[in-house]
PDB file of N, CA and C in Angstrom:
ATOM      1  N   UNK A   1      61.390  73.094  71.448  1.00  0.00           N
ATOM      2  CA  UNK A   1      60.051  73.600  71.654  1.00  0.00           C
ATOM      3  C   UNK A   1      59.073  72.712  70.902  1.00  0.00           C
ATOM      4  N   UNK A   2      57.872  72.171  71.924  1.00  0.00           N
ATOM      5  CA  UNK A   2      57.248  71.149  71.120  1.00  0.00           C
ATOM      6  C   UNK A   2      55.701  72.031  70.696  1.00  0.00           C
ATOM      7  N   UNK A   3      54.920  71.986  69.209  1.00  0.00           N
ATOM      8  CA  UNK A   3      53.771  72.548  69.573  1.00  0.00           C
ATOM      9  C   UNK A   3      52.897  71.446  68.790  1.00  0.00           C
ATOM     10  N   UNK A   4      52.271  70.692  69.518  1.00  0.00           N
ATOM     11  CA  UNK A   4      51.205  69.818  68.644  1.00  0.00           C
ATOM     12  C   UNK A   4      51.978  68.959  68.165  1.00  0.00           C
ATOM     13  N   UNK A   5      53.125  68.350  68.677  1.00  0.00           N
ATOM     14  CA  UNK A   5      53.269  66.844  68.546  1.00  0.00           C
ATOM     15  C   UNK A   5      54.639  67.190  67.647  1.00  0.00           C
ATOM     16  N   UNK A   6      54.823  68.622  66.726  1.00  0.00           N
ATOM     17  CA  UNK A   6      55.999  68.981  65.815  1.00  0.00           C
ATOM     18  C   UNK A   6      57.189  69.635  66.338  1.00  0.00           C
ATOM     19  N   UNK A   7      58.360  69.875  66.133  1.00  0.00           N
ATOM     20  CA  UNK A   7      59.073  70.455  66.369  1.00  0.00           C
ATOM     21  C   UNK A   7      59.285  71.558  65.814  1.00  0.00           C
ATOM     22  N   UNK A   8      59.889  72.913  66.691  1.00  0.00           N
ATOM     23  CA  UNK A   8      59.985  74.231  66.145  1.00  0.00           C
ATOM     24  C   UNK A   8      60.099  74.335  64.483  1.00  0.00           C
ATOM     25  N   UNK A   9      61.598  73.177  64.581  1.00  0.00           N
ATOM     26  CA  UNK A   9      62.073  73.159  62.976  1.00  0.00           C
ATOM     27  C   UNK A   9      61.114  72.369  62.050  1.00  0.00           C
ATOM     28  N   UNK A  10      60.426  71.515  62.060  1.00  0.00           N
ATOM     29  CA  UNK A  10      59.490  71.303  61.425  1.00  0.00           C
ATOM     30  C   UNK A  10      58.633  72.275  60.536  1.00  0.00           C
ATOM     31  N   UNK A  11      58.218  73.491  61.832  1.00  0.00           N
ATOM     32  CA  UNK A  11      57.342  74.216  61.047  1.00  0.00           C
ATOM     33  C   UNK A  11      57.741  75.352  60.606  1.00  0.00           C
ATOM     34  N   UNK A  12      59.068  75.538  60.335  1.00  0.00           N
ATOM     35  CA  UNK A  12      59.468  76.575  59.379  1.00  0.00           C
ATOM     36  C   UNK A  12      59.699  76.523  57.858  1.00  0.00           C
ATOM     37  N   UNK A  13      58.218  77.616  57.614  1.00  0.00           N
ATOM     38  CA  UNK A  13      58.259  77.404  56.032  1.00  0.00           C
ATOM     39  C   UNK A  13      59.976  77.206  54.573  1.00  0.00           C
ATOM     40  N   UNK A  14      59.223  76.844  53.663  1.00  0.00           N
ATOM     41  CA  UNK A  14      60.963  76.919  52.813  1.00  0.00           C
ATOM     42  C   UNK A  14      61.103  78.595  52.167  1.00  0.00           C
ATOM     43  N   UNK A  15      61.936  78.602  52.406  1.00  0.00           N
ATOM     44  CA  UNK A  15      62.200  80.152  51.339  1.00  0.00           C
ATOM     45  C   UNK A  15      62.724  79.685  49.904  1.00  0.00           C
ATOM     46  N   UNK A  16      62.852  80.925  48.852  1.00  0.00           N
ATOM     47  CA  UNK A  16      62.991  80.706  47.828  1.00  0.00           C
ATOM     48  C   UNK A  16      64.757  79.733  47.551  1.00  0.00           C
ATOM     49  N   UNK A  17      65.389  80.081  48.589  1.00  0.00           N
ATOM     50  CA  UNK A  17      66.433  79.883  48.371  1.00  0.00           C
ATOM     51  C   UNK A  17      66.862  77.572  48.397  1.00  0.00           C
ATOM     52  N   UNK A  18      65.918  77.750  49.570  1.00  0.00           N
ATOM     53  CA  UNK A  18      65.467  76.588  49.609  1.00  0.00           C
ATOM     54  C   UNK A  18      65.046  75.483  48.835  1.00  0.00           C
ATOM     55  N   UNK A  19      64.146  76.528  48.542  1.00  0.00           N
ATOM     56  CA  UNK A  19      63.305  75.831  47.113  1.00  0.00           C
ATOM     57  C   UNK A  19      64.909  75.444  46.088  1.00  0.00           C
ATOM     58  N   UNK A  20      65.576  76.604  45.996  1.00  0.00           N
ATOM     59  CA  UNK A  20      66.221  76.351  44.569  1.00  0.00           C
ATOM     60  C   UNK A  20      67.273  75.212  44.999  1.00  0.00           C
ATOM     61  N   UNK A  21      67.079  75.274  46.303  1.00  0.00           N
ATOM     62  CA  UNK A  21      68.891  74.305  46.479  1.00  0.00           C
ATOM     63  C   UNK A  21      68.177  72.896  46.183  1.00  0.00           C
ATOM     64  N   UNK A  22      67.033  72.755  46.831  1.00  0.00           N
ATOM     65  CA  UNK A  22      66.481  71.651  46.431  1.00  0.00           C
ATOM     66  C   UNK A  22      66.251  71.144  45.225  1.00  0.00           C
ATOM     67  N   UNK A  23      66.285  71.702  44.312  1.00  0.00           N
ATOM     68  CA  UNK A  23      65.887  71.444  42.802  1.00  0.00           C
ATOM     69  C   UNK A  23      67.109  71.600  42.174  1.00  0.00           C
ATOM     70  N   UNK A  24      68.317  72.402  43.015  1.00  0.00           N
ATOM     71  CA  UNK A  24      69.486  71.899  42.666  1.00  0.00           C
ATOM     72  C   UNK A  24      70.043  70.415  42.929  1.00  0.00           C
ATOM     73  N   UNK A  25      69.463  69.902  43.878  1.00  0.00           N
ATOM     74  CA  UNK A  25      69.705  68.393  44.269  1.00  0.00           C
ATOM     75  C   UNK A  25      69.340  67.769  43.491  1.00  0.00           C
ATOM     76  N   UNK A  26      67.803  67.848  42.890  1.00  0.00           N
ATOM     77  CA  UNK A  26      67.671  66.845  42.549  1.00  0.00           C
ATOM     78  C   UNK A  26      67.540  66.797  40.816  1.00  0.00           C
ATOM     79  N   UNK A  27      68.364  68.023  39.943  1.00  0.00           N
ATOM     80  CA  UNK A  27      68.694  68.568  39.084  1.00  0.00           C
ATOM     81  C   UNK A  27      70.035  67.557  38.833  1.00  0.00           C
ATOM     82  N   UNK A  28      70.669  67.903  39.674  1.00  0.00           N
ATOM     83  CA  UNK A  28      72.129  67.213  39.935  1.00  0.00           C
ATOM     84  C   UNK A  28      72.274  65.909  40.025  1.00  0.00           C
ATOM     85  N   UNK A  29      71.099  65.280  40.762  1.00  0.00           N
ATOM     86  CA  UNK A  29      71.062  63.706  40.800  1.00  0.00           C
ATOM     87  C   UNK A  29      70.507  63.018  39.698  1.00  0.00           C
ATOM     88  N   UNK A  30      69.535  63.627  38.840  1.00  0.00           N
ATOM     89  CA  UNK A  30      68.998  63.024  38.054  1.00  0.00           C
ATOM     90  C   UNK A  30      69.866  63.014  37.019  1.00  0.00           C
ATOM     91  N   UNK A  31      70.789  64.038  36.524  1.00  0.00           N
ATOM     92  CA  UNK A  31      71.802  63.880  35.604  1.00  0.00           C
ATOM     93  C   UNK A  31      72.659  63.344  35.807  1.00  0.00           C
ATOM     94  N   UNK A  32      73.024  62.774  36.885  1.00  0.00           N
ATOM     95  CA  UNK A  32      74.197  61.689  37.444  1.00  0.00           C
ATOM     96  C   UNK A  32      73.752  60.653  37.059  1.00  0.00           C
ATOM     97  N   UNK A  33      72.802  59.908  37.317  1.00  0.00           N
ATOM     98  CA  UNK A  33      72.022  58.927  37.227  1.00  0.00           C
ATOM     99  C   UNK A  33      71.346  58.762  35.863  1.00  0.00           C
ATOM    100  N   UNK A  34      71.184  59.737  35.480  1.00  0.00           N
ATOM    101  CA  UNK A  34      69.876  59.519  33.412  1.00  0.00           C
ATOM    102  C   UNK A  34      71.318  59.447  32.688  1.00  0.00           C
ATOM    103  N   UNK A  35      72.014  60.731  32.528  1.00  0.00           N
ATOM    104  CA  UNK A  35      72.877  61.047  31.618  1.00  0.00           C
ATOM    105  C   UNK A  35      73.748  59.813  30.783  1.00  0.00           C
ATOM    106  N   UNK A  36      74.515  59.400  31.861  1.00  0.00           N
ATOM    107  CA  UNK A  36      74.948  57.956  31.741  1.00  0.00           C
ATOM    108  C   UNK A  36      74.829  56.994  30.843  1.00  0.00           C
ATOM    109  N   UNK A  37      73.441  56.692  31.279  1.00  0.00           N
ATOM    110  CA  UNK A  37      72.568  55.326  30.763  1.00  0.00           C
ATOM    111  C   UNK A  37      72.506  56.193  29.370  1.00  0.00           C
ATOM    112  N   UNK A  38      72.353  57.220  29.138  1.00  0.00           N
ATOM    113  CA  UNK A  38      71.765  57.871  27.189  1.00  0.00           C
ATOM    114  C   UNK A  38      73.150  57.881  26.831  1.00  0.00           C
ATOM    115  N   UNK A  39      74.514  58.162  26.947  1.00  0.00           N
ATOM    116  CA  UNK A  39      75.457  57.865  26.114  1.00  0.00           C
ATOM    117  C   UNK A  39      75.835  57.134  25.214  1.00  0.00           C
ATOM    118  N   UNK A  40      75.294  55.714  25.217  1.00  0.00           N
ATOM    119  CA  UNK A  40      75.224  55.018  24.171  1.00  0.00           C
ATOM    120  C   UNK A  40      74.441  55.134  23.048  1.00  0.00           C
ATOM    121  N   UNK A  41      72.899  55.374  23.498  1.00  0.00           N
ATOM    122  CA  UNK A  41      72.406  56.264  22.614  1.00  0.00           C
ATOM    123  C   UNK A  41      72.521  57.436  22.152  1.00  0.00           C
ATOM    124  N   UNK A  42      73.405  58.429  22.588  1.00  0.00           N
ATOM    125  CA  UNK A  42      73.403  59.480  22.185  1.00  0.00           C
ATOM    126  C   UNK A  42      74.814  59.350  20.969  1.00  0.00           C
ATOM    127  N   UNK A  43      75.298  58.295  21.512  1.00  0.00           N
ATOM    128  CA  UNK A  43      76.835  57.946  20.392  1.00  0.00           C
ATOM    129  C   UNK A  43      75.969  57.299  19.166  1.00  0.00           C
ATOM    130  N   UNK A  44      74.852  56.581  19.594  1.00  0.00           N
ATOM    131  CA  UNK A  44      74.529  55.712  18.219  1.00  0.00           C
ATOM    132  C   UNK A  44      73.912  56.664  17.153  1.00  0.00           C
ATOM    133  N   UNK A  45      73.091  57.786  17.742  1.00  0.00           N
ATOM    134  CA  UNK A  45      72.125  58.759  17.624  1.00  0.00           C
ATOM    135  C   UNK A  45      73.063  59.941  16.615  1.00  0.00           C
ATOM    136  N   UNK A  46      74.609  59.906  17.169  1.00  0.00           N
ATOM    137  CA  UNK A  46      75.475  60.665  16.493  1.00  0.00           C
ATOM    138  C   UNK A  46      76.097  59.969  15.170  1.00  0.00           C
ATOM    139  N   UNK A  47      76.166  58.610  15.161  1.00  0.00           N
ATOM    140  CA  UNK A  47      76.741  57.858  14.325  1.00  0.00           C
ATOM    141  C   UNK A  47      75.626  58.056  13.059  1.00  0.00           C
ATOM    142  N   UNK A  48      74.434  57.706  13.323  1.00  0.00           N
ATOM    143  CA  UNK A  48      73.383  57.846  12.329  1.00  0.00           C
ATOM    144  C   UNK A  48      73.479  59.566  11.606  1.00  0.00           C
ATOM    145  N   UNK A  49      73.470  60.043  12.294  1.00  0.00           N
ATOM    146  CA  UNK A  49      73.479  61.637  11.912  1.00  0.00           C
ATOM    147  C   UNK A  49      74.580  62.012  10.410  1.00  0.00           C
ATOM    148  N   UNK A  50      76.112  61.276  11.542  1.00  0.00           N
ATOM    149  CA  UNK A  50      76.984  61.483  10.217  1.00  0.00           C
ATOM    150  C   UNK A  50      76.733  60.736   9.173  1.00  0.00           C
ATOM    151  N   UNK A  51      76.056  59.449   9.166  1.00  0.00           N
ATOM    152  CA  UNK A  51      75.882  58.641   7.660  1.00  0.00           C
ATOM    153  C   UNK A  51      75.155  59.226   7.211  1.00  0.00           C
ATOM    154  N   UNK A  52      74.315  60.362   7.645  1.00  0.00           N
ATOM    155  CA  UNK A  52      73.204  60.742   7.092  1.00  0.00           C
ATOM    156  C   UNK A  52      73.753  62.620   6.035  1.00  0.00           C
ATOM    157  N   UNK A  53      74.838  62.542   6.294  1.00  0.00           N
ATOM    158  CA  UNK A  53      75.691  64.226   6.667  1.00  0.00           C
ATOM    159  C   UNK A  53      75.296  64.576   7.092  1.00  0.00           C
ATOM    160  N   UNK A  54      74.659  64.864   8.167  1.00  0.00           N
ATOM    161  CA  UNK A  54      74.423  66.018   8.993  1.00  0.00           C
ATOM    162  C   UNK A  54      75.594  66.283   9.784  1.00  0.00           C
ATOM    163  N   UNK A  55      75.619  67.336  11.080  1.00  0.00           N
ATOM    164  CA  UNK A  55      76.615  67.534  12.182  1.00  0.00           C
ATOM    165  C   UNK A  55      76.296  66.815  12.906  1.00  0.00           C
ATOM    166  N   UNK A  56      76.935  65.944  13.278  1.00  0.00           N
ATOM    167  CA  UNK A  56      76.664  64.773  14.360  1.00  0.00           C
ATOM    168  C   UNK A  56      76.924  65.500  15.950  1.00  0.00           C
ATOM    169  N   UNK A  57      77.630  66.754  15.839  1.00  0.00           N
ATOM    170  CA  UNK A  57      78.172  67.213  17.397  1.00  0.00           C
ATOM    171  C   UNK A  57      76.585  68.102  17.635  1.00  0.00           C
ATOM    172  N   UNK A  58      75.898  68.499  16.276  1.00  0.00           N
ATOM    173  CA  UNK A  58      74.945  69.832  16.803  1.00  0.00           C
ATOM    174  C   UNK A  58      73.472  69.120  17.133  1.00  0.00           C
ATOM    175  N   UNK A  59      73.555  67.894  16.406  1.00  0.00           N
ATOM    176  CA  UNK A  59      72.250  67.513  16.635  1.00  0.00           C
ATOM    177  C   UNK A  59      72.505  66.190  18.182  1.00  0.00           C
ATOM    178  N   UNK A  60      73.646  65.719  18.384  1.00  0.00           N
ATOM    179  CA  UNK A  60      74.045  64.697  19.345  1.00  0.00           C
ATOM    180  C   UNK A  60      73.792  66.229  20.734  1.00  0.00           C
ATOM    181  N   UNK A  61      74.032  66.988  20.541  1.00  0.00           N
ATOM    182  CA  UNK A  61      73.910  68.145  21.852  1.00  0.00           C
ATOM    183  C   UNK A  61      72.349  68.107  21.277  1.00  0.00           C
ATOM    184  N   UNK A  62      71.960  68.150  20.786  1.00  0.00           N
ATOM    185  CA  UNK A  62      70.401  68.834  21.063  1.00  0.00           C
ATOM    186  C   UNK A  62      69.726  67.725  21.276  1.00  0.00           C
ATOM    187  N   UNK A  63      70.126  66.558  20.948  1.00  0.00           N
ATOM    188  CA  UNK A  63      69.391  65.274  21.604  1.00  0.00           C
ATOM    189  C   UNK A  63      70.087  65.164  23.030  1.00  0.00           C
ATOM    190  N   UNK A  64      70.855  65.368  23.816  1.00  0.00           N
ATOM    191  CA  UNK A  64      71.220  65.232  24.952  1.00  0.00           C
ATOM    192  C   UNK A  64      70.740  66.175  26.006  1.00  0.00           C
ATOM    193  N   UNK A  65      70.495  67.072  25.604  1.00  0.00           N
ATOM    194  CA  UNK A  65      69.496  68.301  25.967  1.00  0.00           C
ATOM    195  C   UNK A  65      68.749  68.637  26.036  1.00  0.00           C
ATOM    196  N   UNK A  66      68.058  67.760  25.047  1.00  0.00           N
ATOM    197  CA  UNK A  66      66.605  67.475  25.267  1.00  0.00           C
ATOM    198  C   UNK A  66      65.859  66.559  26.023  1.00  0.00           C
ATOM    199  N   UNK A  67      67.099  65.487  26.318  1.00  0.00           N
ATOM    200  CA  UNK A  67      66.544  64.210  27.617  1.00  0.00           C
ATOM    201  C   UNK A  67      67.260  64.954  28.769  1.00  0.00           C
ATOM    202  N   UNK A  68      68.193  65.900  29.000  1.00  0.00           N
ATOM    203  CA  UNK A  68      68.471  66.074  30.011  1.00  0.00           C
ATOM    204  C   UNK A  68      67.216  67.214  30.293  1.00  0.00           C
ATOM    205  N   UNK A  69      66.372  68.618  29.841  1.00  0.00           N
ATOM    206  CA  UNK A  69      65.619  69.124  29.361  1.00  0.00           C
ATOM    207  C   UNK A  69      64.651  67.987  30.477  1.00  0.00           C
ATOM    208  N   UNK A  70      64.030  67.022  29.865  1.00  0.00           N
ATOM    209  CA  UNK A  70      62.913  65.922  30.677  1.00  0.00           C
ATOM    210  C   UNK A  70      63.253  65.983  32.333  1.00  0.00           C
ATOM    211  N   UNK A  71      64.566  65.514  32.135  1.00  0.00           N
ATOM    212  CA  UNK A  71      64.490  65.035  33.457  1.00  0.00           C
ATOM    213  C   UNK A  71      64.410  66.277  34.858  1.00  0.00           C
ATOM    214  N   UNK A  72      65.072  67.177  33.996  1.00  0.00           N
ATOM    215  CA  UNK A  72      64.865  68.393  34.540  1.00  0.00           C
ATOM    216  C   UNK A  72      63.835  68.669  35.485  1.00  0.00           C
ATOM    217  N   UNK A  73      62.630  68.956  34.224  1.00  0.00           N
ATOM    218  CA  UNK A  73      61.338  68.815  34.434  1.00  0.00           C
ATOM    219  C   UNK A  73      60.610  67.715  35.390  1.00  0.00           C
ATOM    220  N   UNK A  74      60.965  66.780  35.348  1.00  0.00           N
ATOM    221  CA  UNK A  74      61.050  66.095  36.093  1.00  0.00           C
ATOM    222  C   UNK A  74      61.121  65.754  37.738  1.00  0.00           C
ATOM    223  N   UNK A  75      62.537  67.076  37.806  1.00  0.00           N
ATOM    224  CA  UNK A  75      63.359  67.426  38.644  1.00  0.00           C
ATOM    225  C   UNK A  75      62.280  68.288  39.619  1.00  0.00           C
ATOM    226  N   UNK A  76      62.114  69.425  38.887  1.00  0.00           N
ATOM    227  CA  UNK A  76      60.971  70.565  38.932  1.00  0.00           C
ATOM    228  C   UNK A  76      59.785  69.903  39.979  1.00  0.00           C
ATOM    229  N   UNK A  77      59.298  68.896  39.619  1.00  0.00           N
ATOM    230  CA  UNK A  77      57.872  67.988  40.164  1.00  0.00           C
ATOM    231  C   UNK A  77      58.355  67.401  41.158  1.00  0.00           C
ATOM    232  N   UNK A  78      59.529  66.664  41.694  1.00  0.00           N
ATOM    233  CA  UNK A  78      59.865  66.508  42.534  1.00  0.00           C
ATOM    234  C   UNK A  78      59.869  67.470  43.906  1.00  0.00           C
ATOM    235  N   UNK A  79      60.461  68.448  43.420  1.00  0.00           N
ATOM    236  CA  UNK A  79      60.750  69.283  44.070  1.00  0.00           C
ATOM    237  C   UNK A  79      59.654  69.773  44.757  1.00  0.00           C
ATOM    238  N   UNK A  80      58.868  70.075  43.782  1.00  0.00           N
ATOM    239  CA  UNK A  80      57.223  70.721  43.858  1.00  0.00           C
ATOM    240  C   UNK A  80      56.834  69.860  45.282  1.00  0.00           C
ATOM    241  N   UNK A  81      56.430  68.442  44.583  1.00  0.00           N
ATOM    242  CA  UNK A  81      56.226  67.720  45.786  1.00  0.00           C
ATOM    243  C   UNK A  81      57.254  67.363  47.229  1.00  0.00           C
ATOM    244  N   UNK A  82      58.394  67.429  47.500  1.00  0.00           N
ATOM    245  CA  UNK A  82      59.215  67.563  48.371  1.00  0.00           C
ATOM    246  C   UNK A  82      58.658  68.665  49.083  1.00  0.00           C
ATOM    247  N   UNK A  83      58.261  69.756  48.611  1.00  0.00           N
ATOM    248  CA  UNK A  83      58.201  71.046  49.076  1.00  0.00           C
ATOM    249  C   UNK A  83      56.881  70.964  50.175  1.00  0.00           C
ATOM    250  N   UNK A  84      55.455  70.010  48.749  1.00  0.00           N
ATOM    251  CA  UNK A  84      54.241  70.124  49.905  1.00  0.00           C
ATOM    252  C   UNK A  84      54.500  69.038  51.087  1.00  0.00           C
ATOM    253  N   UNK A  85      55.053  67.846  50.708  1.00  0.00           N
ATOM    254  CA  UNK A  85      55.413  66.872  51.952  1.00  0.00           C
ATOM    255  C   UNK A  85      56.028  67.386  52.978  1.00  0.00           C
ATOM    256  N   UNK A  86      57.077  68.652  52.923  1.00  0.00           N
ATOM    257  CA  UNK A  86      57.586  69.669  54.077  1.00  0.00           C
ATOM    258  C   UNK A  86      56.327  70.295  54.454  1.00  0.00           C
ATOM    259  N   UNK A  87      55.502  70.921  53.680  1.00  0.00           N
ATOM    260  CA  UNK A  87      54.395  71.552  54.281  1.00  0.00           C
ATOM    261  C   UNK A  87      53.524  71.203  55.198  1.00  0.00           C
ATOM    262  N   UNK A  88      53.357  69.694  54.518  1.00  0.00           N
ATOM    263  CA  UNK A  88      52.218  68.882  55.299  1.00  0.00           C
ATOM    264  C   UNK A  88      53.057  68.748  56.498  1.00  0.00           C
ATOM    265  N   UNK A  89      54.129  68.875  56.922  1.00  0.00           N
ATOM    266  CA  UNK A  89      54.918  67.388  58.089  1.00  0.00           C
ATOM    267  C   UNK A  89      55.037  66.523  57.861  1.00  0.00           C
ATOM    268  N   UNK A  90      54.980  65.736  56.609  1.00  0.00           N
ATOM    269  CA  UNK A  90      55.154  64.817  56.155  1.00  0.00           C
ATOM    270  C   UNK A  90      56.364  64.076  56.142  1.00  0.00           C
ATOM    271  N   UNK A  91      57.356  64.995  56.515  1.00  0.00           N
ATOM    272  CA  UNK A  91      58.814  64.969  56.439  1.00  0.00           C
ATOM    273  C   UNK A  91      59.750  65.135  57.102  1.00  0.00           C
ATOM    274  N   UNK A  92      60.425  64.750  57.949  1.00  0.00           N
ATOM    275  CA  UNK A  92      61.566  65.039  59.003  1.00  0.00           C
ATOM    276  C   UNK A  92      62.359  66.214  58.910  1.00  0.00           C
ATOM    277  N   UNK A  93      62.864  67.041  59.617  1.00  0.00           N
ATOM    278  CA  UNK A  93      64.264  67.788  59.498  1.00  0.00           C
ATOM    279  C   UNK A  93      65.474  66.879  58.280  1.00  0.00           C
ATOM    280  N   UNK A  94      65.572  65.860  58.648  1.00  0.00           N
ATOM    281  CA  UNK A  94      66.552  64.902  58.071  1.00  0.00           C
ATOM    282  C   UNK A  94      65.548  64.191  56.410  1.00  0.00           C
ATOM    283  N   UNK A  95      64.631  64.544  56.096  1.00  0.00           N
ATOM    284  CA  UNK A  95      63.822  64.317  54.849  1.00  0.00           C
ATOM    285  C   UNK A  95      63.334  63.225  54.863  1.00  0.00           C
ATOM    286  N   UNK A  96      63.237  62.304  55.943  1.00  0.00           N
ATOM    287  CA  UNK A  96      62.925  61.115  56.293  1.00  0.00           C
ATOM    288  C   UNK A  96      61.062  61.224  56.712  1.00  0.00           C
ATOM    289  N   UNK A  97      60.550  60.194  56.077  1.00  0.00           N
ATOM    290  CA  UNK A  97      59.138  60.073  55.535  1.00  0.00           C
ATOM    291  C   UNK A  97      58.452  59.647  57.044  1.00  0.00           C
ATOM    292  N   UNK A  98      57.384  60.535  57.546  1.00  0.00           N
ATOM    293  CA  UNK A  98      57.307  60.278  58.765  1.00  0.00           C
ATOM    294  C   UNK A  98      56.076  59.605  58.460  1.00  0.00           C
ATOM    295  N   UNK A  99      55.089  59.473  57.714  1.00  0.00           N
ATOM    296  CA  UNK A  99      53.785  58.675  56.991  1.00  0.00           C
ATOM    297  C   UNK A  99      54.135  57.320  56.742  1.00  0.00           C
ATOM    298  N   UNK A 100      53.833  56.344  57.153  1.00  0.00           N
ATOM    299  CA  UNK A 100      53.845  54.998  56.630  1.00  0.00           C
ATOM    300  C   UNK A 100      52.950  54.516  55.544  1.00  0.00           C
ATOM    301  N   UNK A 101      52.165  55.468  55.835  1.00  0.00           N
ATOM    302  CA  UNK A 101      51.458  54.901  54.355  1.00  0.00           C
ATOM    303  C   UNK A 101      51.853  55.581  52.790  1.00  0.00           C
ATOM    304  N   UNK A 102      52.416  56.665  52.996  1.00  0.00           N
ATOM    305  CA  UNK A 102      52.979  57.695  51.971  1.00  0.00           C
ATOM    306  C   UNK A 102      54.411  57.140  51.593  1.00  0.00           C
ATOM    307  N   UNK A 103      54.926  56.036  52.802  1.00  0.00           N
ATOM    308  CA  UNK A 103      56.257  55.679  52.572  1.00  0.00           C
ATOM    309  C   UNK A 103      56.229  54.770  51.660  1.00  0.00           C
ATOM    310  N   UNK A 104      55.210  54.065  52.091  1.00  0.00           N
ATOM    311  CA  UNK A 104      54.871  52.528  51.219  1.00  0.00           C
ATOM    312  C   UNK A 104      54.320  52.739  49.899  1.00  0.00           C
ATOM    313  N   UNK A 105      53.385  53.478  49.352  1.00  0.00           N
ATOM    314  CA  UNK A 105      53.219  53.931  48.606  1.00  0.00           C
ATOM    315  C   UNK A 105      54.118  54.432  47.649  1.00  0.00           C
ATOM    316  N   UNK A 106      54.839  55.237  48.361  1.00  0.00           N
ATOM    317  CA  UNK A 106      56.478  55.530  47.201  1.00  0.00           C
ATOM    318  C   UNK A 106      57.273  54.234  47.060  1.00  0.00           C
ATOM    319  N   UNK A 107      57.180  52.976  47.667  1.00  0.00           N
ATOM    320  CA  UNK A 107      57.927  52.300  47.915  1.00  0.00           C
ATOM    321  C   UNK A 107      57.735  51.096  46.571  1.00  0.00           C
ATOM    322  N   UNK A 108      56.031  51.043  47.032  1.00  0.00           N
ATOM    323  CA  UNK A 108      55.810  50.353  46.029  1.00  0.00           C
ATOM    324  C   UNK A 108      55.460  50.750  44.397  1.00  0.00           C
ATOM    325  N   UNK A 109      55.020  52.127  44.454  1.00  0.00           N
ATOM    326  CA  UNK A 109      55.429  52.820  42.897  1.00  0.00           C
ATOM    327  C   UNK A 109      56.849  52.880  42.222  1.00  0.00           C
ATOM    328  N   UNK A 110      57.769  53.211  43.411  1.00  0.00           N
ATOM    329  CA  UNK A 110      59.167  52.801  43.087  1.00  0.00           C
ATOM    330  C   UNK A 110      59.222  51.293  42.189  1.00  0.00           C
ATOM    331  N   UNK A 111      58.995  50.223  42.985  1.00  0.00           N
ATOM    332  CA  UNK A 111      58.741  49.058  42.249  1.00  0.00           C
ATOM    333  C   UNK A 111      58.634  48.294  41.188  1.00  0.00           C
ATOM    334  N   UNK A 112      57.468  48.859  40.812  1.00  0.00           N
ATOM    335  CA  UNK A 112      56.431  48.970  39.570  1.00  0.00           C
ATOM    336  C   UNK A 112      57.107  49.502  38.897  1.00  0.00           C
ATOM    337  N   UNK A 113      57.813  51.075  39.123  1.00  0.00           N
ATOM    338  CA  UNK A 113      58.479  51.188  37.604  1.00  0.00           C
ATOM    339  C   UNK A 113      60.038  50.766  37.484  1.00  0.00           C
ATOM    340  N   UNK A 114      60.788  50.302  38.668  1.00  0.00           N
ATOM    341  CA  UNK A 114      61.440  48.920  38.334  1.00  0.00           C
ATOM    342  C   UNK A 114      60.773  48.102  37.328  1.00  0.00           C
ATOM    343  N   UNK A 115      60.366  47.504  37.609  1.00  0.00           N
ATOM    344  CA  UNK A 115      60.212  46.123  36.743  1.00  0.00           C
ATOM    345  C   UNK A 115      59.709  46.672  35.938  1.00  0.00           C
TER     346      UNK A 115
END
């Protein structure tokens, strides 16, 4: 069913459930991807702790928890925005960026914080 150029599925709003799986995605990806890279710091971060006496296990968890904590948040804003880019049509059934200029734009902010 076509109405105004969109498809049925297009214009069905997200429900809450939606919302959460989504922010489960990208909850899940960002800790695949951050977590990783802080292990070394979080080992060096623990090493300092014990020369220092402290508990190296209580404060190495609360520093890991606290960058995972960020990205979270992080996670959260994504989502946020995933959600209005579904709103707008901005976005395929398949999450694929139907804006060329919104594409490029992510493309080249992507970039930038590369390098």
């Amino acid at each position: 069913m076509q109405k105004s150029g969109l498809t049925l599925v297009e214009l069905v709003p997200w429900t809450a459930i939606d919302f959460g799986l989504a922010l489960l995605m990208w909850a899940v990806m960002m800790a695949a991807m951050m977590l990783p890279s802080a292990i070394p710091m979080a080992l060096t971060f623990a090493r300092i702790c014990q020369r220092q006496q402290h508990s190296p296990l209580h404060f190495s968890l609360v520093f890991v928890l606290g960058y995972f904590c960020v990205w979270l948040l992080f996670s959260i804003l994504l989502t946020i925005l995933q959600w209005q880019m579904h709103n707008l049509a901005w976005l395929s059934p398949m999450l694929e960026n139907k804006q060329p200029l919104s594409a490029a734009a992510i493309l080249i902010v992507a970039g930038i914080y590369q390098f």
